[in-house]
C-alpha atoms as a PDB file:
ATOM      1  CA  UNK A   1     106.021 136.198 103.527  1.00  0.00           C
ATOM      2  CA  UNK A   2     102.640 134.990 104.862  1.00  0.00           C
ATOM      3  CA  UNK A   3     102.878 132.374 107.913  1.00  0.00           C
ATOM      4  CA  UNK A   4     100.549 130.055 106.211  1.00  0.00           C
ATOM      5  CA  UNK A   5     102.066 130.380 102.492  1.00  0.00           C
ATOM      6  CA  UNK A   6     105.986 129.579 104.345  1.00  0.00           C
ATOM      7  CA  UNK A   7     104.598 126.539 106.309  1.00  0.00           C
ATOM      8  CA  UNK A   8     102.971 125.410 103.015  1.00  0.00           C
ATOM      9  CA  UNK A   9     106.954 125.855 101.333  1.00  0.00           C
ATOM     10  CA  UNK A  10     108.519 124.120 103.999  1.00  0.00           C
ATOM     11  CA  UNK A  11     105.822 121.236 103.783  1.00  0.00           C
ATOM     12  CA  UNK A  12     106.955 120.881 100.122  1.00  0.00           C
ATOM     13  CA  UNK A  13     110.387 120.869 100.568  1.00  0.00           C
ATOM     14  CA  UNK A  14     109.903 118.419 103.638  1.00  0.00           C
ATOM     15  CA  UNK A  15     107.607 115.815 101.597  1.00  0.00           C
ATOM     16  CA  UNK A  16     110.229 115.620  98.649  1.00  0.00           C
ATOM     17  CA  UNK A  17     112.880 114.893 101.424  1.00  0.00           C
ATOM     18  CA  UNK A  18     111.378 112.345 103.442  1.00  0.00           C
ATOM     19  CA  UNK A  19     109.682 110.578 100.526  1.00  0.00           C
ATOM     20  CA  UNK A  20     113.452 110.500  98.733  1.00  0.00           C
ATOM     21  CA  UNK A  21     115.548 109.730 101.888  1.00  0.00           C
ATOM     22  CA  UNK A  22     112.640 108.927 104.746  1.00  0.00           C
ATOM     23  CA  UNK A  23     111.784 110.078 108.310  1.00  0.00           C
ATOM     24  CA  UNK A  24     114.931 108.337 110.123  1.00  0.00           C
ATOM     25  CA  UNK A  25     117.564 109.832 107.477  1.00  0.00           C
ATOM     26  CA  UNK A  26     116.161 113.179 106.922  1.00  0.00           C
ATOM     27  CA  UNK A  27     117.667 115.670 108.826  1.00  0.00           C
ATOM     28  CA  UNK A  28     115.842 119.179 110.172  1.00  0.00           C
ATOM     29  CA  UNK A  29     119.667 120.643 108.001  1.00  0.00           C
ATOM     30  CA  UNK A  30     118.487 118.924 105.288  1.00  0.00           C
ATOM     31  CA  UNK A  31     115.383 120.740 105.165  1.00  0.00           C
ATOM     32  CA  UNK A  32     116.719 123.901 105.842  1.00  0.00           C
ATOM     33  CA  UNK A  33     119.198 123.911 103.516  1.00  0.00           C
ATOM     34  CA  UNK A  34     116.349 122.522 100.923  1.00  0.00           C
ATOM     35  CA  UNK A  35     114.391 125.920 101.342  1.00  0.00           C
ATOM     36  CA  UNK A  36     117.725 128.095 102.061  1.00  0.00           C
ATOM     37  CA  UNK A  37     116.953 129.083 105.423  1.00  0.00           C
ATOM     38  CA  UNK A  38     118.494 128.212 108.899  1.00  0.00           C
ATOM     39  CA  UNK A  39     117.024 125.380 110.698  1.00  0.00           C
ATOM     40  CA  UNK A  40     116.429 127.968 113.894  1.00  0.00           C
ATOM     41  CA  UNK A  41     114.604 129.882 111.651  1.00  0.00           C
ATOM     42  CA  UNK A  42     112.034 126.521 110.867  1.00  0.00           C
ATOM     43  CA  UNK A  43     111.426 126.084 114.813  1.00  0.00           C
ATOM     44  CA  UNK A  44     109.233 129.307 113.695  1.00  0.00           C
ATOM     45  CA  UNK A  45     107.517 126.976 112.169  1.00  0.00           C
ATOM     46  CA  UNK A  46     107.193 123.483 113.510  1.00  0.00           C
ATOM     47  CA  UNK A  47     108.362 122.487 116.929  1.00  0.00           C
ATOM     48  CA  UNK A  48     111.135 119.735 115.571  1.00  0.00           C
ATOM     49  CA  UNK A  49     111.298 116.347 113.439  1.00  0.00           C
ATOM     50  CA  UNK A  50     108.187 114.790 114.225  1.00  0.00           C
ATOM     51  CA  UNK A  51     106.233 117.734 114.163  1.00  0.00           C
ATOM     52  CA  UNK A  52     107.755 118.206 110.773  1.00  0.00           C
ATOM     53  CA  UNK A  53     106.865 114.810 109.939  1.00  0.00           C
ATOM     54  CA  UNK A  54     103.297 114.996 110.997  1.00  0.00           C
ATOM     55  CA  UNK A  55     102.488 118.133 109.608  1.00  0.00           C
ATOM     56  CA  UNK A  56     104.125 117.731 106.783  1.00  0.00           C
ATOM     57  CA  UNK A  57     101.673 114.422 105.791  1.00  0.00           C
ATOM     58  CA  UNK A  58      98.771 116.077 107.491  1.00  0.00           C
ATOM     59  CA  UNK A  59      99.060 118.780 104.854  1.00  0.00           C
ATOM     60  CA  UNK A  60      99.625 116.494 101.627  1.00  0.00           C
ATOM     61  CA  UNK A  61      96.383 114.530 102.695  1.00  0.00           C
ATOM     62  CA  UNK A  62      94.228 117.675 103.074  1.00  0.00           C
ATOM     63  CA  UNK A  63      95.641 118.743  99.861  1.00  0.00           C
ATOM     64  CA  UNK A  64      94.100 115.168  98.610  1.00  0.00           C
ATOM     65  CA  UNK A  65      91.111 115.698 100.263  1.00  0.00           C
ATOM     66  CA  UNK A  66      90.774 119.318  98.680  1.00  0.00           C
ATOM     67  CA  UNK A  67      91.679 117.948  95.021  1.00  0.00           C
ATOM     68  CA  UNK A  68      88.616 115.255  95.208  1.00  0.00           C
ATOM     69  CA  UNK A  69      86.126 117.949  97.187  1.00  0.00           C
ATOM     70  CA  UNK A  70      87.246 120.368  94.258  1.00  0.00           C
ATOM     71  CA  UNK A  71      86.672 118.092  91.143  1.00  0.00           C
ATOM     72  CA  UNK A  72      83.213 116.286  93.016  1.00  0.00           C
ATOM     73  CA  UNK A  73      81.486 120.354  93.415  1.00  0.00           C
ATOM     74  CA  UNK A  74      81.896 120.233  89.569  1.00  0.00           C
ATOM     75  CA  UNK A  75      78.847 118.341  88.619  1.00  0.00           C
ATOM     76  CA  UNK A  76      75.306 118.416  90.065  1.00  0.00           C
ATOM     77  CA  UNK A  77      74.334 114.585  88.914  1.00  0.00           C
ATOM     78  CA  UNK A  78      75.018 112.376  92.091  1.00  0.00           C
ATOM     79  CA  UNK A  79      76.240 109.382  90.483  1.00  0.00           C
ATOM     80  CA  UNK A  80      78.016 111.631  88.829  1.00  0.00           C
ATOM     81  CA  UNK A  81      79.656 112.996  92.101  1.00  0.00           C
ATOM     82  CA  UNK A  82      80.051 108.984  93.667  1.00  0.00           C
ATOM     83  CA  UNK A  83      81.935 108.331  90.573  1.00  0.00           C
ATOM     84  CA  UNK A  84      84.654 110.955  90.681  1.00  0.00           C
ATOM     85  CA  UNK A  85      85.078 110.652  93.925  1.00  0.00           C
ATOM     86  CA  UNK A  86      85.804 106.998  93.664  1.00  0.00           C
ATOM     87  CA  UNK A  87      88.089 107.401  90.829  1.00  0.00           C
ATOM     88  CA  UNK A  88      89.823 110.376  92.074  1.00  0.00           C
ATOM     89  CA  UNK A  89      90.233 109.169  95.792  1.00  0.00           C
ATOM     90  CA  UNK A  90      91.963 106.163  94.234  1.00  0.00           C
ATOM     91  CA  UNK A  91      93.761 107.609  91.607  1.00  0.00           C
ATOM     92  CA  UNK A  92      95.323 110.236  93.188  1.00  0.00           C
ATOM     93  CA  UNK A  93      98.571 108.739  94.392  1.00  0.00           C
ATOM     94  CA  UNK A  94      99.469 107.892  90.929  1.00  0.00           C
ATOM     95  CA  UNK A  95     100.538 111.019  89.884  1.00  0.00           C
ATOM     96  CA  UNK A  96     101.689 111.988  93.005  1.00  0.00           C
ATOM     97  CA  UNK A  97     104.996 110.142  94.064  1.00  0.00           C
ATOM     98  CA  UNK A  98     106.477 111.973  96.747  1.00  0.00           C
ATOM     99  CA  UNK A  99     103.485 111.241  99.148  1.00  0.00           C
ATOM    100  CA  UNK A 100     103.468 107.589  97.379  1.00  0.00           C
ATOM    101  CA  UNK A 101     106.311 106.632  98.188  1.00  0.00           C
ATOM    102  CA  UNK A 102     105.947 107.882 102.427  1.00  0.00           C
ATOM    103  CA  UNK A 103     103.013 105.987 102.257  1.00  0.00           C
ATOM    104  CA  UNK A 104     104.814 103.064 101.471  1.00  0.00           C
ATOM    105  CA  UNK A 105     107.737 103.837 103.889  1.00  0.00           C
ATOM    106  CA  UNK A 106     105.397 104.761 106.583  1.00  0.00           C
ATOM    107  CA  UNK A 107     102.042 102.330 106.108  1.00  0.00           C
ATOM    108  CA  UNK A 108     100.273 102.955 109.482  1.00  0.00           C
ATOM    109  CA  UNK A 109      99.565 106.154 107.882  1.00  0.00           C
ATOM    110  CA  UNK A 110      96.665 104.101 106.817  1.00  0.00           C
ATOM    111  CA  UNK A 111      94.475 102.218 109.409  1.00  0.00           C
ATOM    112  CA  UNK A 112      91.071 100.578 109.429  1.00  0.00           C
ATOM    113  CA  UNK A 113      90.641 102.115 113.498  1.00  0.00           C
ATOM    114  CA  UNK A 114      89.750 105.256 114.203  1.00  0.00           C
ATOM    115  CA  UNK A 115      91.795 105.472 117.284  1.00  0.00           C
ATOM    116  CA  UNK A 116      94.870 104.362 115.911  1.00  0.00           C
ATOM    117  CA  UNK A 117      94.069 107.303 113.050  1.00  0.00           C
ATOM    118  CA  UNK A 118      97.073 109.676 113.349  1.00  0.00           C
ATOM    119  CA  UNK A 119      95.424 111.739 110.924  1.00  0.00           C
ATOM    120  CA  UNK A 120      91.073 111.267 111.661  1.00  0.00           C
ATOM    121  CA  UNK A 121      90.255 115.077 111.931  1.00  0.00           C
ATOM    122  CA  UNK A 122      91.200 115.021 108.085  1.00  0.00           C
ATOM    123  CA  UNK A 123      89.598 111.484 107.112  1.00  0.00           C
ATOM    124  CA  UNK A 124      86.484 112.712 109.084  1.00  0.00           C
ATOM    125  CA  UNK A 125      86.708 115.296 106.100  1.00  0.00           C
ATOM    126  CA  UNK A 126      87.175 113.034 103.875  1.00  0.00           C
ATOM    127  CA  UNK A 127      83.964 110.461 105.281  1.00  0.00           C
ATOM    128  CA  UNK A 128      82.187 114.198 105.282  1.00  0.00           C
ATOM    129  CA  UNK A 129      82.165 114.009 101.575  1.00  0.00           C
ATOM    130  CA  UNK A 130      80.704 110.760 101.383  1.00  0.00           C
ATOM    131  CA  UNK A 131      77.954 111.462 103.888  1.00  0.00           C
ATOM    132  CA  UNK A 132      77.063 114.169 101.573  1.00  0.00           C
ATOM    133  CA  UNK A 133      76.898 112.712  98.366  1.00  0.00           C
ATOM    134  CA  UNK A 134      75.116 109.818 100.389  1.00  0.00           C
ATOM    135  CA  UNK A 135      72.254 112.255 101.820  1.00  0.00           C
ATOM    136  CA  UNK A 136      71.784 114.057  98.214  1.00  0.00           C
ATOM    137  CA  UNK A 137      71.181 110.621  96.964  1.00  0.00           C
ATOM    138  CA  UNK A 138      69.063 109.446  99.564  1.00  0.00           C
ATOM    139  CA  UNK A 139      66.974 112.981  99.303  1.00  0.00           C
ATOM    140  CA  UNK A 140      66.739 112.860  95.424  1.00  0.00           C
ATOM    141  CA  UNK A 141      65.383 109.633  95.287  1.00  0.00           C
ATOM    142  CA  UNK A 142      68.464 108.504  93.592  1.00  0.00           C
ATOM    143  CA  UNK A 143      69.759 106.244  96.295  1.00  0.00           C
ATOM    144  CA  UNK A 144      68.041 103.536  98.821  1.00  0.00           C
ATOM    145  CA  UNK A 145      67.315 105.381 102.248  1.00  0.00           C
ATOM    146  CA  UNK A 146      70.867 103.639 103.916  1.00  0.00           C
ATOM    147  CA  UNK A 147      72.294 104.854 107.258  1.00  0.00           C
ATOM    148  CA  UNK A 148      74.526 107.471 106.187  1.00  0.00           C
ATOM    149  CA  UNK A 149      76.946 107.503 108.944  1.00  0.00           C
ATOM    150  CA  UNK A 150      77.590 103.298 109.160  1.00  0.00           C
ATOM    151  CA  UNK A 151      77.386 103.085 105.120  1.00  0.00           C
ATOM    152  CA  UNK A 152      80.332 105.804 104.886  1.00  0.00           C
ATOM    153  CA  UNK A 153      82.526 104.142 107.299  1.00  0.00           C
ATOM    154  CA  UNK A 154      81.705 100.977 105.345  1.00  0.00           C
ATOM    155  CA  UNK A 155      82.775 102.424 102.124  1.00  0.00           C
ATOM    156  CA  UNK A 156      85.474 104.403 103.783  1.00  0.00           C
ATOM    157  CA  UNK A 157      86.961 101.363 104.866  1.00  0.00           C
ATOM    158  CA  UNK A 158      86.625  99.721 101.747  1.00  0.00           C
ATOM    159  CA  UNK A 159      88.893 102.283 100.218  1.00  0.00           C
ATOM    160  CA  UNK A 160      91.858 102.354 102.762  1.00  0.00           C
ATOM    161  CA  UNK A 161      91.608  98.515 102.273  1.00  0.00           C
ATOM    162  CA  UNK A 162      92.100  99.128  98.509  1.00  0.00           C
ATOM    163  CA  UNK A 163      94.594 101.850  98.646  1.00  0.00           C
ATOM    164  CA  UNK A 164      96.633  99.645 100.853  1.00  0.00           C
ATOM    165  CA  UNK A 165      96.252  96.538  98.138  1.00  0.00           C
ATOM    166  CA  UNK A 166      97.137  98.949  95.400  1.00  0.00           C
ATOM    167  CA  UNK A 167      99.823 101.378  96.970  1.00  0.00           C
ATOM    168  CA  UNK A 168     101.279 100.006 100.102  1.00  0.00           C
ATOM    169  CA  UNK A 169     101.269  95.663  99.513  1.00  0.00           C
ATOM    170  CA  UNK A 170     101.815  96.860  95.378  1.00  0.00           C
ATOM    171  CA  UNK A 171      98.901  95.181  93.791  1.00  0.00           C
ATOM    172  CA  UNK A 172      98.871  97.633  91.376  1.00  0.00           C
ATOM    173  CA  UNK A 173      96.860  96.768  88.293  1.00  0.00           C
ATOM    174  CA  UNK A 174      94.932  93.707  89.659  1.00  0.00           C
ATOM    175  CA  UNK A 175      93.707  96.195  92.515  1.00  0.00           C
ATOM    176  CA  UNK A 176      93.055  98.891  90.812  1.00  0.00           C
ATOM    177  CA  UNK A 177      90.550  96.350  88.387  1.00  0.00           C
ATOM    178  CA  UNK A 178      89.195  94.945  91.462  1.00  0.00           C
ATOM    179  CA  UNK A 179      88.574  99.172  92.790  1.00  0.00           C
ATOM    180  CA  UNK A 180      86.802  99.654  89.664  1.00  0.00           C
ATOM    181  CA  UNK A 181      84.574  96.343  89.582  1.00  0.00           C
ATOM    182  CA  UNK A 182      83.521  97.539  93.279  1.00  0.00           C
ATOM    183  CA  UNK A 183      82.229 100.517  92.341  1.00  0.00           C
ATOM    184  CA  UNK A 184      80.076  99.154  89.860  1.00  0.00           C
ATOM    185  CA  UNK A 185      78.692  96.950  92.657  1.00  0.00           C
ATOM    186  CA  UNK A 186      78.308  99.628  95.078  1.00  0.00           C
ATOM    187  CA  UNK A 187      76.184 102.116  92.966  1.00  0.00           C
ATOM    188  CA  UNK A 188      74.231  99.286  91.088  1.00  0.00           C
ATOM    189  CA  UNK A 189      73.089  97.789  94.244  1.00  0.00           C
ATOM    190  CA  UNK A 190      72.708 101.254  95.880  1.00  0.00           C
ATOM    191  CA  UNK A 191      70.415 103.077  93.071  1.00  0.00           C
ATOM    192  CA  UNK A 192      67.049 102.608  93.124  1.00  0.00           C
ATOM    193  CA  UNK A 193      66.324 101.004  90.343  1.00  0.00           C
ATOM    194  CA  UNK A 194      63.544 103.039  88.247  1.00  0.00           C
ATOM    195  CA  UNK A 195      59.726 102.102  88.292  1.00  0.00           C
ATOM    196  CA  UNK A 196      58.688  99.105  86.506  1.00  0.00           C
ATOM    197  CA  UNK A 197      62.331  97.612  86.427  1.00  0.00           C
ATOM    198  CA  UNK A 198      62.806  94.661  88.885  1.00  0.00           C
ATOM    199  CA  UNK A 199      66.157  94.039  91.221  1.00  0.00           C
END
């Protein structure tokens, strides 16, 4: 079997695990015995717990990341593209619970710091996206000429803050109003509004 398309099993079997049992209880046996392989047969793979761990979340949020990127290439309107990415980003954990519920065991996987980011290289990604819907907006006239690297940090940051409302602290439905409501208020005040129409 391909390197890549094994790594990608084990990372499966490895999320369901920890998100059922978490990091401290899950055993490198367990995993093994998940995927019906030997555990010195995974040190192939990954170079022990942690580096299970780690990789293992690294690849479920790239996978997230991929989802969003995938569905926001779909359409060519840019408020268009703001809006599913908005909903998507946020909506995303709903349907999947395994990474939910590490999230909520583990919540420093989310951070508002850069250098306490375990996992930056894939939220730059992530703050990639939004500098590019940003700059298609800003060159079709469509949005107002904002910095594009500060005002996707700003708006990244406003969505870990919301994620962690929602997912980690459990806000659920008031949060996920509050999400929506934001959104509105982001692209009205960030459209240009067309000629002859006042602010």
């Amino acid at each position: 079997m391909d390197k890549e398309l094994k790594q990608n099993e084990i990372f499966q079997a490895a999320l369901k695990l920890f998100a059922r049992f978490g990091y401290q209880k899950t055993t490198m046996e367990d995993v093994a015995a998940e995927l019906g392989m030997s555990k010195g047969n995974m040190y192939f793979y990954i170079s022990g717990k942690r580096d299970l761990y780690e990789k293992t979340v690294s690849s479920a949020l790239h996978q997230w990341r991929e989802t969003v990127a995938a569905a926001v290439a779909q359409v060519d309107d840019v408020v268009e593209k703001f809006s599913i990415m908005a909903r998507l980003s946020f909506e995303y954990l709903v349907d999947h619970e395994n990474l939910r519920a590490i999230l909520i065991q583990d919540p420093s996987i989310f951070t508002l710091t850069p250098r306490e980011d375990r996992f930056y290289e894939i939220n730059l990604g992530a703050m990639q996206l939004i500098k590019n819907i940003l700059a298609q907006g800003i060159a079709e006239g469509r949005f107002l000429p904002v910095d594009v690297n500060h005002t996707s940090e700003l708006f990244f940051s406003i969505y870990i803050m919301f994620l962690i409302k929602r997912y980690v602290k459990s806000e659920g439905v008031s949060s996920a109003r509050m999400y929506d409501e934001a959104t509105k208020i982001v692209l009205r005040g960030l459209c240009v509004a067309p000629a002859g129409m006042t602010a």
